[in-house]
N, C-alpha and C. Protein backbone atom coordinates (compact mmCIF):
# COMPACT_ATOMS: atom_id res chain seq x y z
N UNK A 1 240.70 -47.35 110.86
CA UNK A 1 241.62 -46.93 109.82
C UNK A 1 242.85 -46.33 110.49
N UNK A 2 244.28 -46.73 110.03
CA UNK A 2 245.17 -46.36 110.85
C UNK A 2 245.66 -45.16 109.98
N UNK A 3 246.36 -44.22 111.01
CA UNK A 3 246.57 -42.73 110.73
C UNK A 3 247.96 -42.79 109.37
N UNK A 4 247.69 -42.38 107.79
CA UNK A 4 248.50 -42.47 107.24
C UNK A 4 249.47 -41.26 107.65
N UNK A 5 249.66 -40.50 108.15
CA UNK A 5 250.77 -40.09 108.15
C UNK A 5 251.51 -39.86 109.32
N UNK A 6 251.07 -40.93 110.37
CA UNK A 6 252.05 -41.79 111.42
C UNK A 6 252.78 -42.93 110.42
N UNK A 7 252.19 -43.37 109.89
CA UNK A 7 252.38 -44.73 109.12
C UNK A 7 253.88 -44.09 107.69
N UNK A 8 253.24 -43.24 107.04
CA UNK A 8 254.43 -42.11 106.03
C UNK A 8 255.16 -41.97 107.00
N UNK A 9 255.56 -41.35 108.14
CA UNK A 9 256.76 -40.26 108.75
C UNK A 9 257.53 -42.07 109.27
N UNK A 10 256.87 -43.28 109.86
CA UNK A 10 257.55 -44.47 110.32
C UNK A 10 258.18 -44.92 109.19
N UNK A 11 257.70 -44.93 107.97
CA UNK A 11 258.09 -45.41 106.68
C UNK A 11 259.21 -44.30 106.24
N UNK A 12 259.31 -43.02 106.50
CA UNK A 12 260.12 -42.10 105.66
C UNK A 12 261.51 -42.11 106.34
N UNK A 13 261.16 -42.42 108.00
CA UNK A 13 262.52 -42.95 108.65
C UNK A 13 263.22 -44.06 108.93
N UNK A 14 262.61 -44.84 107.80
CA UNK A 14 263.64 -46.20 108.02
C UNK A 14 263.75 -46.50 106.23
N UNK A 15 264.33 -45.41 105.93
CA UNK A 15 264.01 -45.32 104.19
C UNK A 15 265.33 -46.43 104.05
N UNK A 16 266.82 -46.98 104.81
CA UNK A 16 267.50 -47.85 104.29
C UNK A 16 267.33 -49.10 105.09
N UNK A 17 266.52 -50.29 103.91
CA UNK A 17 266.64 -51.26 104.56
C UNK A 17 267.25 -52.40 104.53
N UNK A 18 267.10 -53.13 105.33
CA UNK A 18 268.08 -53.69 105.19
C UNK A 18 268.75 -54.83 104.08
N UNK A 19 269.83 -55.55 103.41
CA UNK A 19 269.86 -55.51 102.19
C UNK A 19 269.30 -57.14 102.45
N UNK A 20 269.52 -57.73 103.37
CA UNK A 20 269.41 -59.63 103.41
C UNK A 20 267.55 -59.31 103.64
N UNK A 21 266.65 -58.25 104.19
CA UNK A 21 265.53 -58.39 104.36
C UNK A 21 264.89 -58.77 102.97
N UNK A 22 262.82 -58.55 103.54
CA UNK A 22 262.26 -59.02 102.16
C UNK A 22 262.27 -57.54 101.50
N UNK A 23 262.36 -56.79 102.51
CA UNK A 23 261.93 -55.68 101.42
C UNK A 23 262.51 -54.57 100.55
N UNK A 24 263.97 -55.15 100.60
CA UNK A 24 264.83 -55.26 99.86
C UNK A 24 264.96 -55.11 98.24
N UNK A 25 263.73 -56.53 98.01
CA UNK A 25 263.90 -56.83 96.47
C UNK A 25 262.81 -55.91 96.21
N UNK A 26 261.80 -54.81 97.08
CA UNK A 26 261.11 -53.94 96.28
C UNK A 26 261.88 -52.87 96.54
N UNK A 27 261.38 -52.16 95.42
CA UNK A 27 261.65 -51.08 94.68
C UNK A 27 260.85 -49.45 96.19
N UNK A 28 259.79 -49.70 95.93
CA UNK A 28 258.97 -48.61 97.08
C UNK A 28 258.23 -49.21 97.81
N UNK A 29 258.03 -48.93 99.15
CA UNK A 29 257.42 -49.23 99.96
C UNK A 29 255.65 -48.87 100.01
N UNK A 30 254.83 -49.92 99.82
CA UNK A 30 253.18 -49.66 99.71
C UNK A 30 252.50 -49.84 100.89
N UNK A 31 251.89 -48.34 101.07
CA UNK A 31 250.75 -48.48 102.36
C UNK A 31 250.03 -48.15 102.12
N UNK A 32 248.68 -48.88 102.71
CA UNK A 32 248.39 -50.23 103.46
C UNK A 32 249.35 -50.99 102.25
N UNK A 33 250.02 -52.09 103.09
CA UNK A 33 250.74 -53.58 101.86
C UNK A 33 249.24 -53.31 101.06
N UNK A 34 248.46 -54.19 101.55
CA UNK A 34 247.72 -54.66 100.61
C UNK A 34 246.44 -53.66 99.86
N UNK A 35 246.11 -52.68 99.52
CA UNK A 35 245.31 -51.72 99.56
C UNK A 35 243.99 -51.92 99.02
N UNK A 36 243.00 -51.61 99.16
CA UNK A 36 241.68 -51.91 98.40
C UNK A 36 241.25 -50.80 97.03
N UNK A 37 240.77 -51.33 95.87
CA UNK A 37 241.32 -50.14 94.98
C UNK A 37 239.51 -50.00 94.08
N UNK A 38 239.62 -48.92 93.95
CA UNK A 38 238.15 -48.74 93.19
C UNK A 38 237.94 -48.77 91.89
N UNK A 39 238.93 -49.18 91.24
CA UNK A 39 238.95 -49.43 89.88
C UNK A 39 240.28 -50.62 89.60
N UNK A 40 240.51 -50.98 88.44
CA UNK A 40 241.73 -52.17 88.09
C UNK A 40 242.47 -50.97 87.58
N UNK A 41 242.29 -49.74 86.75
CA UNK A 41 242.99 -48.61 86.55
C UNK A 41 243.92 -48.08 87.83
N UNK A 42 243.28 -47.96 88.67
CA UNK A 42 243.97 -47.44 90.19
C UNK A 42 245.41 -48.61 90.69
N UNK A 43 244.54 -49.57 90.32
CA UNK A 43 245.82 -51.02 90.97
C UNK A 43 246.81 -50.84 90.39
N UNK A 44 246.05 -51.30 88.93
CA UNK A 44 247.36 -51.05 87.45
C UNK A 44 248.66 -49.86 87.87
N UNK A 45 248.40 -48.65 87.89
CA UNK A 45 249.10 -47.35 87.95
C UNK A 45 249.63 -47.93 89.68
N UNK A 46 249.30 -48.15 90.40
CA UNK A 46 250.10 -48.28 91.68
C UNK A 46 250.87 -49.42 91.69
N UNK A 47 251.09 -50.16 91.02
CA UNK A 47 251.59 -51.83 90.78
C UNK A 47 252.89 -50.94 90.68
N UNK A 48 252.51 -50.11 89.00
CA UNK A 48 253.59 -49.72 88.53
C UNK A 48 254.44 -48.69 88.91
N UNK A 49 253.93 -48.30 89.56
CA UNK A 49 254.64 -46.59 90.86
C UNK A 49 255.25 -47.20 91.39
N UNK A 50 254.87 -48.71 92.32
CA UNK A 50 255.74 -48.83 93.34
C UNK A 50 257.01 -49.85 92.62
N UNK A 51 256.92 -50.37 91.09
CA UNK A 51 258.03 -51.26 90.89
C UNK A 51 258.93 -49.79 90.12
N UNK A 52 258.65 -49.11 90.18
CA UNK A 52 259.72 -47.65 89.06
C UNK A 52 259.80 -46.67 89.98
N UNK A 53 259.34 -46.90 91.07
CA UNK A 53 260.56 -45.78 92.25
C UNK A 53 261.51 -45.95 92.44
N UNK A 54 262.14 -45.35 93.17
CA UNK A 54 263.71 -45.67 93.63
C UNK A 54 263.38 -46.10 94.65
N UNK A 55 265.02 -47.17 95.33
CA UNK A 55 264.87 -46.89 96.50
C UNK A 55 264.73 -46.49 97.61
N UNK A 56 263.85 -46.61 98.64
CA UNK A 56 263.35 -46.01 99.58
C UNK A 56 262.09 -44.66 100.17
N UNK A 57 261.58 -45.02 98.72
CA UNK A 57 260.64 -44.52 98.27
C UNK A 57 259.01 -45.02 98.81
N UNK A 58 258.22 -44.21 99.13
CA UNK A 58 256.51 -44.93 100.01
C UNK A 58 255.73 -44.46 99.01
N UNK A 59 254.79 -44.82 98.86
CA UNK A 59 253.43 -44.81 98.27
C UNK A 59 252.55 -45.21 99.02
N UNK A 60 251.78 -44.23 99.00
CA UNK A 60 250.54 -44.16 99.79
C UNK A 60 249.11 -44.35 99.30
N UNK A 61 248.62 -45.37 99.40
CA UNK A 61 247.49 -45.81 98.63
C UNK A 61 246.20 -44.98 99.38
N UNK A 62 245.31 -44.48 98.86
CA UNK A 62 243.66 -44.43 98.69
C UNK A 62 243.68 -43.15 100.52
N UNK A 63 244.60 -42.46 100.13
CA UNK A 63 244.84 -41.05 101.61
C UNK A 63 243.58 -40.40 101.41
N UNK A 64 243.24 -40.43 103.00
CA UNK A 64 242.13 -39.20 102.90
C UNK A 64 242.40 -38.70 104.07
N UNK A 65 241.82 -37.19 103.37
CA UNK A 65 242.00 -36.24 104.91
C UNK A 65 241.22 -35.09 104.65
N UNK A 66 240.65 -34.68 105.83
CA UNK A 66 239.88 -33.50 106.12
C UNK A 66 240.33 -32.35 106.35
N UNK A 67 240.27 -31.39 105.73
CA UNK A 67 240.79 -30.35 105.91
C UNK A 67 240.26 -28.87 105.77
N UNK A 68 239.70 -28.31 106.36
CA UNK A 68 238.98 -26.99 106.49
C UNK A 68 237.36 -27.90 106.37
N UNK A 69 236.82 -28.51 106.58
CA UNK A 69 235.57 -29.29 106.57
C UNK A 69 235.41 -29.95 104.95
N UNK A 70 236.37 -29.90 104.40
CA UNK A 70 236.71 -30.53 103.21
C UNK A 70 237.06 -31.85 103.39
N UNK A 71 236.24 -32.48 102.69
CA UNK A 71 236.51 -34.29 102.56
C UNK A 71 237.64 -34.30 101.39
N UNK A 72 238.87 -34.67 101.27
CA UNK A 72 239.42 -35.10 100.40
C UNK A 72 240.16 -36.21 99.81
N UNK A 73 240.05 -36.51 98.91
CA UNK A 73 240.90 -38.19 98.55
C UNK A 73 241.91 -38.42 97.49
N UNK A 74 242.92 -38.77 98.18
CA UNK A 74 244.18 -38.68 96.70
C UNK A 74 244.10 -40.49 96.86
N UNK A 75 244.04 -40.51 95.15
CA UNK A 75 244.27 -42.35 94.85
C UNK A 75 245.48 -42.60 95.10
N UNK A 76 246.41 -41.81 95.04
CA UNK A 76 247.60 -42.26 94.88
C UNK A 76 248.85 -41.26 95.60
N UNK A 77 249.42 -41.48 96.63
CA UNK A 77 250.77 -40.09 97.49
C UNK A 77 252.01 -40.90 97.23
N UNK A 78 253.04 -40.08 96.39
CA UNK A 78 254.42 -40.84 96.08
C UNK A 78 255.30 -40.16 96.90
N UNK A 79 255.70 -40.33 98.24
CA UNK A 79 257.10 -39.78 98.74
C UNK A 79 258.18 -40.23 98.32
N UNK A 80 259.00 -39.65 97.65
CA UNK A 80 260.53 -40.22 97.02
C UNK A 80 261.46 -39.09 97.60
N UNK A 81 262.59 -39.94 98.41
CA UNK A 81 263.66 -39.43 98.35
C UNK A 81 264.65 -38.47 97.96
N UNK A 82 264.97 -37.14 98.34
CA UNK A 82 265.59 -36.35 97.33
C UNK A 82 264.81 -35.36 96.12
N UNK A 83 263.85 -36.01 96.28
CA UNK A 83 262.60 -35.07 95.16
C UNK A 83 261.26 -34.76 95.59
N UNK A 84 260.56 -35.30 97.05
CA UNK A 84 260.08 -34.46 97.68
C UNK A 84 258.40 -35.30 97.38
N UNK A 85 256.92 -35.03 97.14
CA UNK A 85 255.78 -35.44 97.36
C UNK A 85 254.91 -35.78 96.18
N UNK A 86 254.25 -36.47 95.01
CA UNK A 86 253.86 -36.15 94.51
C UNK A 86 252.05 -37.17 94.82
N UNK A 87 250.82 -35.99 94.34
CA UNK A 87 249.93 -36.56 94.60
C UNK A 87 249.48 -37.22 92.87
N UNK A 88 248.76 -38.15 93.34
CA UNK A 88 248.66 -38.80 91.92
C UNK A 88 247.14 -39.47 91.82
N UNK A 89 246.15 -38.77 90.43
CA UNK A 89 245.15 -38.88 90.27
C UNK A 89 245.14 -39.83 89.16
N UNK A 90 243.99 -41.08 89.19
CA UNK A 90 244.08 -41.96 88.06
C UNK A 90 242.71 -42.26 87.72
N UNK A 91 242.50 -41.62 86.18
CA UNK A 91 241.35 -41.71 85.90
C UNK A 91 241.52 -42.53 84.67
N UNK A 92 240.93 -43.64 84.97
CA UNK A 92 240.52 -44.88 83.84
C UNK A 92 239.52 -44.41 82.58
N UNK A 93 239.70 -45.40 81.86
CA UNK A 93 238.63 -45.75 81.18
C UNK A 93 238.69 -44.48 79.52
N UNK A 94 237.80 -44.36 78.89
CA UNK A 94 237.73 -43.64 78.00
C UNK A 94 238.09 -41.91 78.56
N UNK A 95 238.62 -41.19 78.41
CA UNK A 95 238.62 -39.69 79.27
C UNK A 95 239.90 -39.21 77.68
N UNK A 96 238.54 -37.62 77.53
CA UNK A 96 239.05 -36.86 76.55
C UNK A 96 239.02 -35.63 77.14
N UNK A 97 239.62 -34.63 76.47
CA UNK A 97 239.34 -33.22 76.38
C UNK A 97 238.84 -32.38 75.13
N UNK A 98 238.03 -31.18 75.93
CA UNK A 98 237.16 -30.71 74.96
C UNK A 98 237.70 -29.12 75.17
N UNK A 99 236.94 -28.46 74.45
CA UNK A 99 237.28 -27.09 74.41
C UNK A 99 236.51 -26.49 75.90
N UNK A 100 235.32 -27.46 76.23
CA UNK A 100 234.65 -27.48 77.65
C UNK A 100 235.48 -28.02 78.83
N UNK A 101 236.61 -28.26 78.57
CA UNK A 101 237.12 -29.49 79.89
C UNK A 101 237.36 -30.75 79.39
N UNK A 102 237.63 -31.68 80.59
CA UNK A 102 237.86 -32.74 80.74
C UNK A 102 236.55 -33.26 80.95
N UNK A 103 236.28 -34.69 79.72
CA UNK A 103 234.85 -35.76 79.74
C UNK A 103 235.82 -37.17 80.57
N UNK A 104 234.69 -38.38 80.86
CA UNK A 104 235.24 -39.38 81.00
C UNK A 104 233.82 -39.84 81.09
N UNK A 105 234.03 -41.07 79.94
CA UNK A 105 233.00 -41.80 79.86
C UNK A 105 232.38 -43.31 81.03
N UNK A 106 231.30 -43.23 80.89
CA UNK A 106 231.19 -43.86 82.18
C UNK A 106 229.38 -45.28 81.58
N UNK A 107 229.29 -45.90 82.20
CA UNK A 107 228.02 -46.63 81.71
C UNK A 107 226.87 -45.95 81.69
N UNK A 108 226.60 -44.67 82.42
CA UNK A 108 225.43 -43.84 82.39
C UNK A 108 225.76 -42.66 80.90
N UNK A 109 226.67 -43.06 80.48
CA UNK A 109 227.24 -42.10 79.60
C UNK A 109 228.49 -40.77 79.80
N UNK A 110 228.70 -39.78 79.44
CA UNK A 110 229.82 -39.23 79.23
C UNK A 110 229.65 -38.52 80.68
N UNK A 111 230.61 -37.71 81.17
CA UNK A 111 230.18 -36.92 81.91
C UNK A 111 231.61 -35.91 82.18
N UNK A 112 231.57 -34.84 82.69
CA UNK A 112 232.34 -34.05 82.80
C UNK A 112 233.21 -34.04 84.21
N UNK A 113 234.22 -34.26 84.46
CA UNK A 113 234.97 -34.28 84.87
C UNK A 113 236.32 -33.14 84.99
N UNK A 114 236.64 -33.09 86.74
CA UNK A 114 238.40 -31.99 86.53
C UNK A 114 239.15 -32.85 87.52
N UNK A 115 239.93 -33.46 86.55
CA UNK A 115 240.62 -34.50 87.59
C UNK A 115 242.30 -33.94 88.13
N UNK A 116 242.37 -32.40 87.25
CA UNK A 116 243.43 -31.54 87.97
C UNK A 116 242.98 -30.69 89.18
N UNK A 117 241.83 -30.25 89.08
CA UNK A 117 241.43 -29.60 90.07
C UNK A 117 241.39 -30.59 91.26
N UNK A 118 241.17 -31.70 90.93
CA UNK A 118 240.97 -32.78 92.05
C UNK A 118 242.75 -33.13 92.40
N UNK A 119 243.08 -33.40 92.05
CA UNK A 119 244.62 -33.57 92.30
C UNK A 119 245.58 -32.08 93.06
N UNK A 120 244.79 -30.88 92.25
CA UNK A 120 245.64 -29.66 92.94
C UNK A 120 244.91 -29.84 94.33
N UNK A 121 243.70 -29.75 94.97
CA UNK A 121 243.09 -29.74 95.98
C UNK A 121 243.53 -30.31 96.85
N UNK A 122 243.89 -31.92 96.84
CA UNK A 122 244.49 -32.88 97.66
C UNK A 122 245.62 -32.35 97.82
N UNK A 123 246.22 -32.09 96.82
CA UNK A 123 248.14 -31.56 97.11
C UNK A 123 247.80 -30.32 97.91
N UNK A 124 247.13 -29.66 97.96
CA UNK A 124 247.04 -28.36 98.95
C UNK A 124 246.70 -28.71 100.04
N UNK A 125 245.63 -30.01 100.12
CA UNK A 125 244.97 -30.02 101.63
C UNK A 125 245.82 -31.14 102.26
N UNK A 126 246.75 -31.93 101.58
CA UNK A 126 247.82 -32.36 102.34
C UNK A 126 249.14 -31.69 102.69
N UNK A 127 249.37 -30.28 101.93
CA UNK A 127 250.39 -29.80 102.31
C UNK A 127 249.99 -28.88 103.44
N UNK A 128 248.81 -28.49 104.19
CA UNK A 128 248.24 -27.69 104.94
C UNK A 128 248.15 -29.04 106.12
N UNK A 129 247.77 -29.50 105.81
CA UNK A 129 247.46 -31.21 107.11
C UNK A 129 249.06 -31.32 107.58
N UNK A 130 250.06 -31.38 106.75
CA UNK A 130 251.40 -31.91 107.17
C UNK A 130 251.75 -30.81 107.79
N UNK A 131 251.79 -29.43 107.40
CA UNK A 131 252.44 -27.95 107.93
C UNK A 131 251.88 -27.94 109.44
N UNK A 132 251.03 -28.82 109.49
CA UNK A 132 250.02 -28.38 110.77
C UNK A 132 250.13 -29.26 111.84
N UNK A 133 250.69 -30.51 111.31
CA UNK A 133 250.84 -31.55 112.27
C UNK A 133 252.50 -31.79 112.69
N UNK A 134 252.39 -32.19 114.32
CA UNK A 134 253.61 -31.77 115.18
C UNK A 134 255.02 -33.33 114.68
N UNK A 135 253.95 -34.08 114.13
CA UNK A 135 254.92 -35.66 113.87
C UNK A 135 255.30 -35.19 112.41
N UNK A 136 255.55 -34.44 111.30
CA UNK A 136 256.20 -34.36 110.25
C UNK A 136 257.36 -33.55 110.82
N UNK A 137 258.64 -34.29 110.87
CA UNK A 137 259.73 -33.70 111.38
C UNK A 137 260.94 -33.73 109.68
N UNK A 138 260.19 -33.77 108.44
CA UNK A 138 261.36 -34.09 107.72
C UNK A 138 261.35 -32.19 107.32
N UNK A 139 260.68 -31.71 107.58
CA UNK A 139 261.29 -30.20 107.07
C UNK A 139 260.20 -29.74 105.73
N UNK A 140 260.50 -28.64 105.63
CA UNK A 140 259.92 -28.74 103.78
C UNK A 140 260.08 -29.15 102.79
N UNK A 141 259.47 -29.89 101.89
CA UNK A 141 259.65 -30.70 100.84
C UNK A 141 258.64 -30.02 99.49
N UNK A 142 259.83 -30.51 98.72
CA UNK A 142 258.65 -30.32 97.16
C UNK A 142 257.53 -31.05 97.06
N UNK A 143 256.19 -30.53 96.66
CA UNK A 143 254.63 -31.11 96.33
C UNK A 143 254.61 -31.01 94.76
N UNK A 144 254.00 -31.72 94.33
CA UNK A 144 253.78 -32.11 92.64
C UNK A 144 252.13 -33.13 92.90
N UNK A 145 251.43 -32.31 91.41
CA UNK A 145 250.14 -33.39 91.50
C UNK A 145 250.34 -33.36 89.72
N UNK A 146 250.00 -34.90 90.11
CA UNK A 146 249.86 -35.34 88.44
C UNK A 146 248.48 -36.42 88.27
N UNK A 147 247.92 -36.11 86.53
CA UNK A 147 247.54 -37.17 86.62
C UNK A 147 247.66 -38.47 85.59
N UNK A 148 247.19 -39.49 86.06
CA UNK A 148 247.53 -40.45 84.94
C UNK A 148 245.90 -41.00 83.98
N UNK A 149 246.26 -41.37 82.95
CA UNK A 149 245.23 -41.54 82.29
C UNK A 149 245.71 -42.82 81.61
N UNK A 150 245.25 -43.92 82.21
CA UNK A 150 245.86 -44.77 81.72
C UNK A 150 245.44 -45.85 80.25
N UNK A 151 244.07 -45.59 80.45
CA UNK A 151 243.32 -45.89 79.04
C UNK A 151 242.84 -45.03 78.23
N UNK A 152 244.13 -43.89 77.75
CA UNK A 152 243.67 -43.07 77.17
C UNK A 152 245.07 -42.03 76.14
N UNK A 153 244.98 -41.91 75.37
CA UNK A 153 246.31 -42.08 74.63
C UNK A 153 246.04 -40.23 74.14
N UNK A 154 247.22 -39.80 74.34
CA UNK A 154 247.14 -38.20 74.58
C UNK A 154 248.40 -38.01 73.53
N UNK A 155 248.47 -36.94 72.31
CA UNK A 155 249.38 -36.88 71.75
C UNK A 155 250.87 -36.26 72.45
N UNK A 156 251.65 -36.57 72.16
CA UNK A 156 253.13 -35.93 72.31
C UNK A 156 252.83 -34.78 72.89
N UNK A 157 252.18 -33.80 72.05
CA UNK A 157 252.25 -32.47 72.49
C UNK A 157 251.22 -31.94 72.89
N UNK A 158 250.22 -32.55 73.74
CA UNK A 158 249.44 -32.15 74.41
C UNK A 158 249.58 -31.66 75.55
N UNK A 159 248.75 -30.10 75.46
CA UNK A 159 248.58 -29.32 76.90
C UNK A 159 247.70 -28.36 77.14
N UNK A 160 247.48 -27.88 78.19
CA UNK A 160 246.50 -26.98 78.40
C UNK A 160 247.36 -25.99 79.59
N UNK A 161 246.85 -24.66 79.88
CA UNK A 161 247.50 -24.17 80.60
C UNK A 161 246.95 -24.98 82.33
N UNK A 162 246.05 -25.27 82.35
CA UNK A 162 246.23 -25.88 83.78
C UNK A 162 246.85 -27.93 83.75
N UNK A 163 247.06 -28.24 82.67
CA UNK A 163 247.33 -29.14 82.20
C UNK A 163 249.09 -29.10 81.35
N UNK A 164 249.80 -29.13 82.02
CA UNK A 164 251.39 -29.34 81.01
C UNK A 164 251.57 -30.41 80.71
N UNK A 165 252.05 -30.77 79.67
CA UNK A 165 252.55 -32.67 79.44
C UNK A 165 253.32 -32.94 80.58
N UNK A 166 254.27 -32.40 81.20
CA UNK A 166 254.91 -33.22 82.21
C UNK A 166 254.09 -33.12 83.55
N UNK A 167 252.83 -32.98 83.30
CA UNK A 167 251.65 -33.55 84.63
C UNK A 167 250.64 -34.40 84.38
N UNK A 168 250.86 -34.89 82.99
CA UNK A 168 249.75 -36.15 82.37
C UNK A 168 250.83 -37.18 82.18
């Protein structure tokens, strides 16, 4: 497995490319190109991250990293230009909220789920991995974790205090 964030800092410094190249006619740059995804929910939401970035923008598919003996996994790392990191959690399928939390239904049946806590975690244990490592030379940047719910329809004004609409 090659080191994603040799692979981010090579990608974050050649953010203008060139205009006659191929990669040109995309929108953000996807690593791995081709990524392996654990759901069609995960693909779906990264298809569409990488055609509605701006230019010169990376996405980082299926990151993991260890951190304090912590296994962690973000589905989804958006570096964009000018606005800094965001980690991005995508939970498919049926997923509600209760006065208990977050459910998401599954073939064994419902089950309980915190797919913010899972998203704040990664954004912490990648902003502690990058602070720590000598090859991130872009400086400090803004972190943001969001998540997406893509088969799952949330009113206008839905929120929770660890939950704001502009993080669903």
């Amino acid at each position: 497995r090659r080191d994603w964030l040799a692979l981010a800092v090579g990608a974050a410094l050649a953010i203008a490319p060139d205009p006659r190249s191929e990669r040109a006619s995309m929108t953000a740059l996807l690593v791995p190109q081709h990524p392996r995804f654990t759901t069609d929910s995960e693909r779906d939401v990264c298809q569409r991250l990488v055609r509605g970035l701006p230019d010169g923008s990376v996405v980082l598919a299926n990151v993991r990293v260890t951190v304090d003996a912590d296994d962690l996994e973000a589905d989804l790392v958006a570096m964009v230009p000018d606005s800094g990191v965001v980690v991005v959690e995508v939970k498919g399928g049926n997923v509600w909220h209760t006065e208990d939390g977050w459910r998401q239904a599954t073939r064994e049946g419902d089950k309980p789920i915190d797919p913010f806590d899972q998203a704040m975690r990664v954004k912490r244990g990648l902003i502690k991995y990058v602070a720590h490592d000598p090859r991130w030379s872009q400086g400090r940047v803004r972190w943001s974790h969001h998540v997406v719910f893509p088969g799952t329809d949330l009113s206008p004004d839905f929120a929770t205090p660890q939950a704001p609409r502009w993080q669903v």
